[in-house]
PDB file of N, CA and C in Angstrom:
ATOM      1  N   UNK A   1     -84.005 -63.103 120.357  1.00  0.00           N
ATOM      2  CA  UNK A   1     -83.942 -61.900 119.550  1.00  0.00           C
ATOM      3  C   UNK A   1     -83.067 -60.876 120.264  1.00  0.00           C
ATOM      4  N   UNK A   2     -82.069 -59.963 119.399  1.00  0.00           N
ATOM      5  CA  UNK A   2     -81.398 -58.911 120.266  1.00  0.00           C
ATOM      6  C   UNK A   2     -81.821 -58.008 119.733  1.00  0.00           C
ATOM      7  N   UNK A   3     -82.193 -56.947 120.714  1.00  0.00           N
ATOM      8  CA  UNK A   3     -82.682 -56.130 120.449  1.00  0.00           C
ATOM      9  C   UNK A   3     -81.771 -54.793 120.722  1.00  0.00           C
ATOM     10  N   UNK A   4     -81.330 -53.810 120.031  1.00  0.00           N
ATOM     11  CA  UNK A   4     -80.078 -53.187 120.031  1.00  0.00           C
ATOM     12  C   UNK A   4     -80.793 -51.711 119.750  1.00  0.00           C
ATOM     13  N   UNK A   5     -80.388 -50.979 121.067  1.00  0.00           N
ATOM     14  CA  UNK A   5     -80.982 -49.651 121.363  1.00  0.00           C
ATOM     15  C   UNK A   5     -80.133 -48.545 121.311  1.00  0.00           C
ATOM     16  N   UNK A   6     -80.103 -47.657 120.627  1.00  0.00           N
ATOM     17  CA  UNK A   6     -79.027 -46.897 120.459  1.00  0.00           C
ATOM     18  C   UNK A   6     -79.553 -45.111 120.247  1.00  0.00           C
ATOM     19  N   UNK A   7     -78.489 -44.664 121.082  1.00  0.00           N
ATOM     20  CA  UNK A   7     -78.920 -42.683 121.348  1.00  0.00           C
ATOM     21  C   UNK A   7     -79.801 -43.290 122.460  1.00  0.00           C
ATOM     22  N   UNK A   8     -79.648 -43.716 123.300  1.00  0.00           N
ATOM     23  CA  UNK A   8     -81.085 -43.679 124.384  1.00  0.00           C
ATOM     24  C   UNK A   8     -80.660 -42.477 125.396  1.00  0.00           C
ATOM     25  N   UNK A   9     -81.626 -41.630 125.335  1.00  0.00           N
ATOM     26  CA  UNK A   9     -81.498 -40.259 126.387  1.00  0.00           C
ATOM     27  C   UNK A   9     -82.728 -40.368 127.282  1.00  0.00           C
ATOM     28  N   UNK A  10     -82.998 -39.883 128.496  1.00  0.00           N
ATOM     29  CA  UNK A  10     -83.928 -39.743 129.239  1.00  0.00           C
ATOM     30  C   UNK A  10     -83.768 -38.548 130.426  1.00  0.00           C
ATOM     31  N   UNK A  11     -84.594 -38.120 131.151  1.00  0.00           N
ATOM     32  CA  UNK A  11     -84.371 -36.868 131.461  1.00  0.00           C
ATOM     33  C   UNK A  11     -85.986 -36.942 132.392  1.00  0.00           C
ATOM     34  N   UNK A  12     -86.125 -36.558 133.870  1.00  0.00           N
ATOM     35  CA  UNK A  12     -87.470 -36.161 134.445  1.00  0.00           C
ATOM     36  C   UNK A  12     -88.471 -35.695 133.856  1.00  0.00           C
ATOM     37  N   UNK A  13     -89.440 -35.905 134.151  1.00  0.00           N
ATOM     38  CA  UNK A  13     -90.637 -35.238 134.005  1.00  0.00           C
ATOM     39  C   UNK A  13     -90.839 -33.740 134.455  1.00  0.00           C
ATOM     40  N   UNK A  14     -90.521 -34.106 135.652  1.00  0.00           N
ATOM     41  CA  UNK A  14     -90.513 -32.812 136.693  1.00  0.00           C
ATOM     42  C   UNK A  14     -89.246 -32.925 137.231  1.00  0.00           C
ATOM     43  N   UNK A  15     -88.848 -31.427 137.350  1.00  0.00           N
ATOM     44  CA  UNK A  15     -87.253 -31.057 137.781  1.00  0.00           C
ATOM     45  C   UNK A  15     -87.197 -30.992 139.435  1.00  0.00           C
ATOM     46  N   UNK A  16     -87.802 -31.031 140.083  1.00  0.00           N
ATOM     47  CA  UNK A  16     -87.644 -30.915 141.604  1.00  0.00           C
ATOM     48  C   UNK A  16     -88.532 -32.673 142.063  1.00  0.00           C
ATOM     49  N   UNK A  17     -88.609 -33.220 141.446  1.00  0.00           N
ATOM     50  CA  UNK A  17     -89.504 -34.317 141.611  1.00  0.00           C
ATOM     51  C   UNK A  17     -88.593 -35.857 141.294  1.00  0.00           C
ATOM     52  N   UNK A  18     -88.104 -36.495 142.124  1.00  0.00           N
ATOM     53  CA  UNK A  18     -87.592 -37.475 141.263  1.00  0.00           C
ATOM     54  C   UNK A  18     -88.140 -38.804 140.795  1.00  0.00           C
ATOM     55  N   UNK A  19     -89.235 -39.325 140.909  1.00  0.00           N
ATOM     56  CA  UNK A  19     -89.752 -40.414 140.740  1.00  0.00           C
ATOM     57  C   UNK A  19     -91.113 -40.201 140.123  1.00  0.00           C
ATOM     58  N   UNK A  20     -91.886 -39.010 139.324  1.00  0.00           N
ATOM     59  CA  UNK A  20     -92.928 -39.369 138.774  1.00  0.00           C
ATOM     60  C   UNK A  20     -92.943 -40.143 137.123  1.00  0.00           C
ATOM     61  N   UNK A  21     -91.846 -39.956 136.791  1.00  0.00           N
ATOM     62  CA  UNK A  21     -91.465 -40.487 135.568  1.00  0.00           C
ATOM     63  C   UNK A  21     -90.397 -39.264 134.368  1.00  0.00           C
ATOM     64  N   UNK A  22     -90.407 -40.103 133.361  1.00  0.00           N
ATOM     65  CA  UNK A  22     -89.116 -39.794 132.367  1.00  0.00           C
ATOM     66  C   UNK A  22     -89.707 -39.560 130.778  1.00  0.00           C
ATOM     67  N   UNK A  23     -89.283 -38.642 130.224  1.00  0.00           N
ATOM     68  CA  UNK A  23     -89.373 -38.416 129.106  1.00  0.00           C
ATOM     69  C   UNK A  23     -87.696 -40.033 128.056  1.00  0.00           C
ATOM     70  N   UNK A  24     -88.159 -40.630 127.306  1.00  0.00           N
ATOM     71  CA  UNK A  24     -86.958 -41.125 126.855  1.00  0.00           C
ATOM     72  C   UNK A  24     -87.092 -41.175 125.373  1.00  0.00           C
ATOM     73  N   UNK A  25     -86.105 -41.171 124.923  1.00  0.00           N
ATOM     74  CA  UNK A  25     -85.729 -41.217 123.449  1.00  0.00           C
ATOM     75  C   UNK A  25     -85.043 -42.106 122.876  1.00  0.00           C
ATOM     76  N   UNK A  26     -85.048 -42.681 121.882  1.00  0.00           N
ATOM     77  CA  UNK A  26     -83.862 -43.529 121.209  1.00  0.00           C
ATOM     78  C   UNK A  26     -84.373 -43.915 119.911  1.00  0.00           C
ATOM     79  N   UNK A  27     -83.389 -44.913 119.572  1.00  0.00           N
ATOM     80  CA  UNK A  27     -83.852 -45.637 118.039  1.00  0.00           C
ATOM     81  C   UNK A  27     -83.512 -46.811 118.001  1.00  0.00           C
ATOM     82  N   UNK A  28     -84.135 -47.634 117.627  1.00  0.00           N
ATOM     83  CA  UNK A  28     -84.208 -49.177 117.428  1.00  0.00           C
ATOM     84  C   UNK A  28     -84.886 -49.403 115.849  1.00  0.00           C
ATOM     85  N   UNK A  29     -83.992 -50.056 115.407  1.00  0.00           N
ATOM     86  CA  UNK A  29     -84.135 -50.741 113.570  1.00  0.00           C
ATOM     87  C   UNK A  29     -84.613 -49.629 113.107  1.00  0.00           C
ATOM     88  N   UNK A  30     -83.269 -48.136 113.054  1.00  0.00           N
ATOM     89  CA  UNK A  30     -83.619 -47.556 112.577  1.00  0.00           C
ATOM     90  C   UNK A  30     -84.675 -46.443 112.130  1.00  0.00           C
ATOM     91  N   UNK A  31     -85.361 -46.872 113.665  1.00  0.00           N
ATOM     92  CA  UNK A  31     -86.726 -45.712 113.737  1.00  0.00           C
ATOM     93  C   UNK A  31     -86.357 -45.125 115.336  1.00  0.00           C
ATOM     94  N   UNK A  32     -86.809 -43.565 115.035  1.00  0.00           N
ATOM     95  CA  UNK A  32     -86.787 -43.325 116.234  1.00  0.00           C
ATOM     96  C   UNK A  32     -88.052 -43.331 117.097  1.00  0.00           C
ATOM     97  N   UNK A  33     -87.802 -43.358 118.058  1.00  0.00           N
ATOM     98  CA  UNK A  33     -89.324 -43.451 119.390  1.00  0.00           C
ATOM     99  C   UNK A  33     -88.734 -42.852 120.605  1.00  0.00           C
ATOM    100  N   UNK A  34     -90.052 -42.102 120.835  1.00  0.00           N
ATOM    101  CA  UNK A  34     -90.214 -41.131 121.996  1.00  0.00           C
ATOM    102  C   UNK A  34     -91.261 -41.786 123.001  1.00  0.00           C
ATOM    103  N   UNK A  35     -90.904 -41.663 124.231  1.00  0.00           N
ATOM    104  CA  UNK A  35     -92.538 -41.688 125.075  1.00  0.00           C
ATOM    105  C   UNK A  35     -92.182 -41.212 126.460  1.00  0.00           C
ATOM    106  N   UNK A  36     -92.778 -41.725 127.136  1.00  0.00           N
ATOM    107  CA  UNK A  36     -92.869 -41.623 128.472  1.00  0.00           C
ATOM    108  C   UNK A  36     -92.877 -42.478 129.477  1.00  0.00           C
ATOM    109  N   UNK A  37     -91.735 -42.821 130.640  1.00  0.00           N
ATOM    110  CA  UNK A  37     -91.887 -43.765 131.119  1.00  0.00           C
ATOM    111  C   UNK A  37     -92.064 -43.430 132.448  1.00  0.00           C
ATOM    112  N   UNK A  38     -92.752 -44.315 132.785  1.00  0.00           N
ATOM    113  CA  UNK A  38     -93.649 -44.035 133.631  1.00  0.00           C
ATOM    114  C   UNK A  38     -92.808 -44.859 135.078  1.00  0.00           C
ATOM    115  N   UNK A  39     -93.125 -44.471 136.676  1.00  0.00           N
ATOM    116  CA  UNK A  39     -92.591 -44.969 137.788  1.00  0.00           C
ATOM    117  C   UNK A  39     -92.786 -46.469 138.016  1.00  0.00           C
ATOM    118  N   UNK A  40     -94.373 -46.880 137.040  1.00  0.00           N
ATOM    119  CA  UNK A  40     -94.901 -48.209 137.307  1.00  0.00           C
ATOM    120  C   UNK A  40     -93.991 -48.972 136.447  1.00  0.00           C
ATOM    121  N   UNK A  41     -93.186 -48.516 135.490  1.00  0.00           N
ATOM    122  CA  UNK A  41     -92.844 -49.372 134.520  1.00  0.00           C
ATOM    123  C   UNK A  41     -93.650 -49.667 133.004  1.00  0.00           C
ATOM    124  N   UNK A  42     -94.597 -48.793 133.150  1.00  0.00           N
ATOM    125  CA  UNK A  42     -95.662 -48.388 131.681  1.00  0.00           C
ATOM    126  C   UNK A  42     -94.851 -47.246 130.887  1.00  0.00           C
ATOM    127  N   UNK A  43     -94.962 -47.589 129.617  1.00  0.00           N
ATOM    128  CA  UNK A  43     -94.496 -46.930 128.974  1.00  0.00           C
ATOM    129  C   UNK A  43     -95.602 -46.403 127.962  1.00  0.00           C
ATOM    130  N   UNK A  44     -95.561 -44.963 127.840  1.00  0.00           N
ATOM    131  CA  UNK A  44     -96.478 -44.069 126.969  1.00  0.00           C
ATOM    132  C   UNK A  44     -95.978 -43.880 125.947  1.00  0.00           C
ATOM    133  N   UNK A  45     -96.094 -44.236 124.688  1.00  0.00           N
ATOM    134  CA  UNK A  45     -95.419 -44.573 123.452  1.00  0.00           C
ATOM    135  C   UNK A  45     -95.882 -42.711 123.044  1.00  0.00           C
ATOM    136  N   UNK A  46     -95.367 -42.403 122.445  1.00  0.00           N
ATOM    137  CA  UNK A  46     -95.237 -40.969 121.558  1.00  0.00           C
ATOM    138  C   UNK A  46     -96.181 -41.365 120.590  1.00  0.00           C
ATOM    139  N   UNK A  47     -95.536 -41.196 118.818  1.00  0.00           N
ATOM    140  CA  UNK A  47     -96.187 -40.857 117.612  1.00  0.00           C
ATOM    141  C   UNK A  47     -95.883 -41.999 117.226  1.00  0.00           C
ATOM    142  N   UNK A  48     -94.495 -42.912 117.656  1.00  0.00           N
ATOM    143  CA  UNK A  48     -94.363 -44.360 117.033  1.00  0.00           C
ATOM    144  C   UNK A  48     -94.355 -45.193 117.839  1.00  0.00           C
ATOM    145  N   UNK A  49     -95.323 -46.890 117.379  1.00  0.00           N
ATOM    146  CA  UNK A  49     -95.364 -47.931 118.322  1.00  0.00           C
ATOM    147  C   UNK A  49     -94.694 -48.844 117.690  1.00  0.00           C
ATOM    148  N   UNK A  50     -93.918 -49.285 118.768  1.00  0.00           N
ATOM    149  CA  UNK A  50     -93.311 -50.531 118.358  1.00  0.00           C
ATOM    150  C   UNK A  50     -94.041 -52.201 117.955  1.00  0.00           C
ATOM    151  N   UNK A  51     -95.072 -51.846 118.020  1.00  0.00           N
ATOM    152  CA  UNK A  51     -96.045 -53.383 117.867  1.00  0.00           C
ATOM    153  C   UNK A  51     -95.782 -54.333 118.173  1.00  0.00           C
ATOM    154  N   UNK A  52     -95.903 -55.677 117.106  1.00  0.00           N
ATOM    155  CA  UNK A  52     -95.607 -56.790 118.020  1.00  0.00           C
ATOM    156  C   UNK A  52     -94.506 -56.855 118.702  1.00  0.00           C
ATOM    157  N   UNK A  53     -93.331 -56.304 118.336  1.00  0.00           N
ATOM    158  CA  UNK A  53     -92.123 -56.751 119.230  1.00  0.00           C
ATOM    159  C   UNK A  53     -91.925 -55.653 120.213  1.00  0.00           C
ATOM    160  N   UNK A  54     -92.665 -54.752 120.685  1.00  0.00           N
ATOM    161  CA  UNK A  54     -92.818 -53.797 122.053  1.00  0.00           C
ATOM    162  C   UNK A  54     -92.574 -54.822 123.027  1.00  0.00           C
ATOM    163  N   UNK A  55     -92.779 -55.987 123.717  1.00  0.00           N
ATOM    164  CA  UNK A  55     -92.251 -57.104 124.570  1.00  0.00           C
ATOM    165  C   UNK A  55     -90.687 -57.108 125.150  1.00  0.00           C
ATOM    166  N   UNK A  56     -90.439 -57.629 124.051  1.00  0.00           N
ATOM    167  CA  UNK A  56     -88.690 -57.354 124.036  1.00  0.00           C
ATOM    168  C   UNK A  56     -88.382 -56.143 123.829  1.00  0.00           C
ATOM    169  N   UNK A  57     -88.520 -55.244 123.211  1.00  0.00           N
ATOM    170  CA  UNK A  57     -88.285 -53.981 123.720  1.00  0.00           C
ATOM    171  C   UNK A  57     -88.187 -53.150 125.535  1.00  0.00           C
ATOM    172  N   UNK A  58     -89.767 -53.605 125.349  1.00  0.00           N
ATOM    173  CA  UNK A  58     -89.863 -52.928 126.813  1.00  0.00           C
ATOM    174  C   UNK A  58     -88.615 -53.488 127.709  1.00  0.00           C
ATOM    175  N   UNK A  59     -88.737 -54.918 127.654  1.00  0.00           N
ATOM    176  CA  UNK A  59     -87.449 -55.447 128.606  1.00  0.00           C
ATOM    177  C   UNK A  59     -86.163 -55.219 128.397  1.00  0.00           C
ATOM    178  N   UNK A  60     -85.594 -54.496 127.449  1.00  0.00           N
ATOM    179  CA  UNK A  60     -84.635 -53.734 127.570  1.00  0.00           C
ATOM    180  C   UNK A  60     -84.717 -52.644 127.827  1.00  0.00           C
ATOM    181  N   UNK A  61     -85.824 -51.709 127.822  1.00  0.00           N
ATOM    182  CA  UNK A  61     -85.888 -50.523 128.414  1.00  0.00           C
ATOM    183  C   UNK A  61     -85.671 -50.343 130.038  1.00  0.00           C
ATOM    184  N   UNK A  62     -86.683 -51.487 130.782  1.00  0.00           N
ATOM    185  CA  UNK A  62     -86.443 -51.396 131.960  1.00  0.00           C
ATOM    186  C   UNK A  62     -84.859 -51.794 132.267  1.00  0.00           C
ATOM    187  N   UNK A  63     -84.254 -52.708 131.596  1.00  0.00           N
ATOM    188  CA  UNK A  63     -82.802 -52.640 132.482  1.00  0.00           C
ATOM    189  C   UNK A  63     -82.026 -51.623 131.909  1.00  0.00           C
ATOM    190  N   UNK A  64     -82.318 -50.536 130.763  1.00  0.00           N
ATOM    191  CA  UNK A  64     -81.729 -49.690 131.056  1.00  0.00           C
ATOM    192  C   UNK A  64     -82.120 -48.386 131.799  1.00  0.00           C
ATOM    193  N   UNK A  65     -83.163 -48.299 132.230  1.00  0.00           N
ATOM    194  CA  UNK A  65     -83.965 -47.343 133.108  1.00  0.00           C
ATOM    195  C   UNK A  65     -83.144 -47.525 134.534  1.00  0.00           C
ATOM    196  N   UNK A  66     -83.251 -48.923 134.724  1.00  0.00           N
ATOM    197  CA  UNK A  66     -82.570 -49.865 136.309  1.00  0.00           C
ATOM    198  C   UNK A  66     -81.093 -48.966 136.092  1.00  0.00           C
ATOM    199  N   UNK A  67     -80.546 -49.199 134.755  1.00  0.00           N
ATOM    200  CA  UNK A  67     -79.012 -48.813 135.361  1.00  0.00           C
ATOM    201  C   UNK A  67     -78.885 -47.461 135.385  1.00  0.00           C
ATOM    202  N   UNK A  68     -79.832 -46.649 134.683  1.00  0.00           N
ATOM    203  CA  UNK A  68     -79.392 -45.064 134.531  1.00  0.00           C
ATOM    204  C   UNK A  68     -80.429 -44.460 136.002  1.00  0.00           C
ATOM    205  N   UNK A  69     -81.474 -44.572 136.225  1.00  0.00           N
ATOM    206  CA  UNK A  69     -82.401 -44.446 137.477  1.00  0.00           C
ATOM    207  C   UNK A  69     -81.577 -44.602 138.558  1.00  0.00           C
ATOM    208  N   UNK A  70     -81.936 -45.980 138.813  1.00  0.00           N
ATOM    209  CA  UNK A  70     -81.499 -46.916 140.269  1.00  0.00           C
ATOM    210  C   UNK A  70     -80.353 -46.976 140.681  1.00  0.00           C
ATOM    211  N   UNK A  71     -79.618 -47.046 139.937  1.00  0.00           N
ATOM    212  CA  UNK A  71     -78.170 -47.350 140.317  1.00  0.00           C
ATOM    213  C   UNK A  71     -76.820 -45.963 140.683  1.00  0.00           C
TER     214      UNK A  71
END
């Protein structure tokens, strides 16, 4: 399955803090979703859940967290 993420923005939690986690945004099939991602790699879903296919989702979230974070 490809899963195709688009507008993804993210931004600290806390401004003097760099690792407690991220506010992120985007849209996938046309819906948007907000949450919170977290340092562990948990993600706090907002007002919309992605349900069964949150799986593959998430795993594109983390490699784009990896390239905008970590790198």
């Amino acid at each position: 399955m490809n899963v195709m993420i688009s507008h993804f923005s993210w931004k600290p939690l806390f401004k003097k803090e760099k690792l407690p986690g991220w506010r992120i945004s985007f849209y996938w099939q046309g819906t948007h979703y907000e949450g919170i991602y977290h340092k562990s790699g948990d993600i706090e879903w907002g007002h919309t859940h992605p349900g069964k296919e949150e799986p593959a989702l998430v795993k594109e979230l983390h490699e784009l967290m990896l390239y905008h974070i970590y790198d």
